[in-house]
C-alpha atoms as a PDB file:
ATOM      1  CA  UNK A   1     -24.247  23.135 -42.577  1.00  0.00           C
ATOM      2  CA  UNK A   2     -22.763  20.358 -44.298  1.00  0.00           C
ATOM      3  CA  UNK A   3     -23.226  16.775 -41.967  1.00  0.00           C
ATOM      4  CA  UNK A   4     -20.044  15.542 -40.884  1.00  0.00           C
ATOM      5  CA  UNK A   5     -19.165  11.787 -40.967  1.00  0.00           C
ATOM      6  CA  UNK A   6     -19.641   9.080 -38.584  1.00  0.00           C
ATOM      7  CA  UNK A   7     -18.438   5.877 -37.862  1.00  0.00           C
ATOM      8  CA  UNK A   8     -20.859   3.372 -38.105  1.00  0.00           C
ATOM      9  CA  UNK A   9     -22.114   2.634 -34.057  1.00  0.00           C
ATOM     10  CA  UNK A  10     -20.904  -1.028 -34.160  1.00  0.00           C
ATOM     11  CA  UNK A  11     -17.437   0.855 -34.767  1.00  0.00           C
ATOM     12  CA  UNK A  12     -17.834   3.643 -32.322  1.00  0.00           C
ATOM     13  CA  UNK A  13     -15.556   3.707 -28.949  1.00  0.00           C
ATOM     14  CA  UNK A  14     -17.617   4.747 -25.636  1.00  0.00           C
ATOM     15  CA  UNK A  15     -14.611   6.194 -23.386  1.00  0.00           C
ATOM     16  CA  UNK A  16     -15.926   5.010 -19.755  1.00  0.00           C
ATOM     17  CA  UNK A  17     -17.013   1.292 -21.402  1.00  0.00           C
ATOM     18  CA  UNK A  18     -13.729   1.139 -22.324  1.00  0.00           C
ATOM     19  CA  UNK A  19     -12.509   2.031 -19.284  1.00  0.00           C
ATOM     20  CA  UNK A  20     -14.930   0.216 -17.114  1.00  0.00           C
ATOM     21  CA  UNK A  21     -14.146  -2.871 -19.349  1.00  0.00           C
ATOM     22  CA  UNK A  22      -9.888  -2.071 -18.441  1.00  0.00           C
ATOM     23  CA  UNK A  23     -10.926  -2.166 -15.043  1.00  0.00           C
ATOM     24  CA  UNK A  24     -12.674  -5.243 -15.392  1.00  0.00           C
ATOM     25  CA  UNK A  25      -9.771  -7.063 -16.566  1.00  0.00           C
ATOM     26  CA  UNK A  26      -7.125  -5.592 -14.492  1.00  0.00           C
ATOM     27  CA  UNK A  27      -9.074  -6.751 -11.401  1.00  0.00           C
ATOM     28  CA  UNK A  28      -9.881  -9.975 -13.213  1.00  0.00           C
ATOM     29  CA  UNK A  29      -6.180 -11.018 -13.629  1.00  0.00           C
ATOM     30  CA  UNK A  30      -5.687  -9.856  -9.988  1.00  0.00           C
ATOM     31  CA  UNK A  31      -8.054 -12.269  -8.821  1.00  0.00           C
ATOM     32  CA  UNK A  32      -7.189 -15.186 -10.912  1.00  0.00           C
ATOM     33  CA  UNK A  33      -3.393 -14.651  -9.040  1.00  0.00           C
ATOM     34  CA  UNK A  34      -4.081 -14.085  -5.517  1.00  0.00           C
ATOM     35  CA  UNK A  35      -7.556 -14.268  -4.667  1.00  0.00           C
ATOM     36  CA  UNK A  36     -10.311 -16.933  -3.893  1.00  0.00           C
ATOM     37  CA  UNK A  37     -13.941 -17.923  -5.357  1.00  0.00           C
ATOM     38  CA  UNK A  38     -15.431 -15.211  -3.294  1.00  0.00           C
ATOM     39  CA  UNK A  39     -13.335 -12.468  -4.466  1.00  0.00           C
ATOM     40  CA  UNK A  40     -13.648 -13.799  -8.437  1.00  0.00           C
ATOM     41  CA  UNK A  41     -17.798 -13.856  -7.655  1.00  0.00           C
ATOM     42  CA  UNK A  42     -17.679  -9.996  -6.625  1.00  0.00           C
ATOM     43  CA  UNK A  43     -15.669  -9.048  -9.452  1.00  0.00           C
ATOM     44  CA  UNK A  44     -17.739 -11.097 -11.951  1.00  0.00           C
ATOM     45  CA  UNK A  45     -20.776  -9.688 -10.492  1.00  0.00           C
ATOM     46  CA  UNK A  46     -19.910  -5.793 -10.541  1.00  0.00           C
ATOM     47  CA  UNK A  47     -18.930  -6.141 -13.912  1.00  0.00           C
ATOM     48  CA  UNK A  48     -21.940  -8.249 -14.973  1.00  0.00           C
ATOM     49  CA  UNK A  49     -24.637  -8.023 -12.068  1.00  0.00           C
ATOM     50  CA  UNK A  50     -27.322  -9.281 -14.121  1.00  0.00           C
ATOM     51  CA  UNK A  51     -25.057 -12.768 -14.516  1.00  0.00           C
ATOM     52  CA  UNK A  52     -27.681 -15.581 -14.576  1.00  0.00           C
ATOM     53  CA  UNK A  53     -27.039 -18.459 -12.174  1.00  0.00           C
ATOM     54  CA  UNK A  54     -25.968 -20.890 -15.094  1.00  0.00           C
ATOM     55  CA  UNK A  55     -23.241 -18.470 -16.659  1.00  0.00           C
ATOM     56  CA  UNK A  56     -21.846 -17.960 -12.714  1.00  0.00           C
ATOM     57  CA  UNK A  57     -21.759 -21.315 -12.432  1.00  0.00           C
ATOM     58  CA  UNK A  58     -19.670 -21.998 -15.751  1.00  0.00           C
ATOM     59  CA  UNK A  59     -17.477 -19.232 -14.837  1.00  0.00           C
ATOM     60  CA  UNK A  60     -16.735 -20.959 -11.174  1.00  0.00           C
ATOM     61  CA  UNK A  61     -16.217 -24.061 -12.816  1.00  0.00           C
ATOM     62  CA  UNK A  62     -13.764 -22.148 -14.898  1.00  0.00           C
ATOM     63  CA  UNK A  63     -11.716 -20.468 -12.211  1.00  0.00           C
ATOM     64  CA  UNK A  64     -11.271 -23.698 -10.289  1.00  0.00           C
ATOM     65  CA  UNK A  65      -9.982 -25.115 -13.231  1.00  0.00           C
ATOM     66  CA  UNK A  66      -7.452 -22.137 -13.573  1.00  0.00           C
ATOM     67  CA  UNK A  67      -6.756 -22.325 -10.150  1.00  0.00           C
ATOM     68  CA  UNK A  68      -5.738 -26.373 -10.236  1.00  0.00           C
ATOM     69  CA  UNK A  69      -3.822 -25.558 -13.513  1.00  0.00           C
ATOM     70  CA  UNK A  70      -1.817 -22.815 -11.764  1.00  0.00           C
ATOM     71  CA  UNK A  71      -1.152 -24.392  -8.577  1.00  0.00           C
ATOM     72  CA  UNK A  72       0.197 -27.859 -10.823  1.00  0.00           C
ATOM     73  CA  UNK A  73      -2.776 -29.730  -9.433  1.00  0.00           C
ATOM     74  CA  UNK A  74      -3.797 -31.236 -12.512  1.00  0.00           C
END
């Protein structure tokens, strides 16, 4: 049987990562609208639960940021 082609794997789609990874920013964007520092922590952290305490940190720092910027505080 001849082999049939492949794509190579850094080009290959995984349907439920691609999914998971819509999810992720569809509650992302939902967050950064109408929710608070808690909320953004959960969603950061079921997306990425392994998150080390510097990269949460930078992303906090981030959101407030966001947050100022959308609200015309800065």
């Amino acid at each position: 049987m001849p082999r049939r082609w492949k794509p190579p794997k850094e080009d290959r789609t995984d349907s439920e990562a691609v999914r998971r990874d819509a999810e992720f920013r569809r509650k992302l964007r939902d967050v950064l609208e109408h929710g608070d520092e808690d909320d953004f922590v959960a969603v950061l952290r079921s997306y990425k639960p392994e998150i080390s305490k510097e990269d949460l940190r930078n992303a906090i720092m981030q959101f407030h940021v966001y947050a100022r910027e959308k609200r015309g505080l800065y």
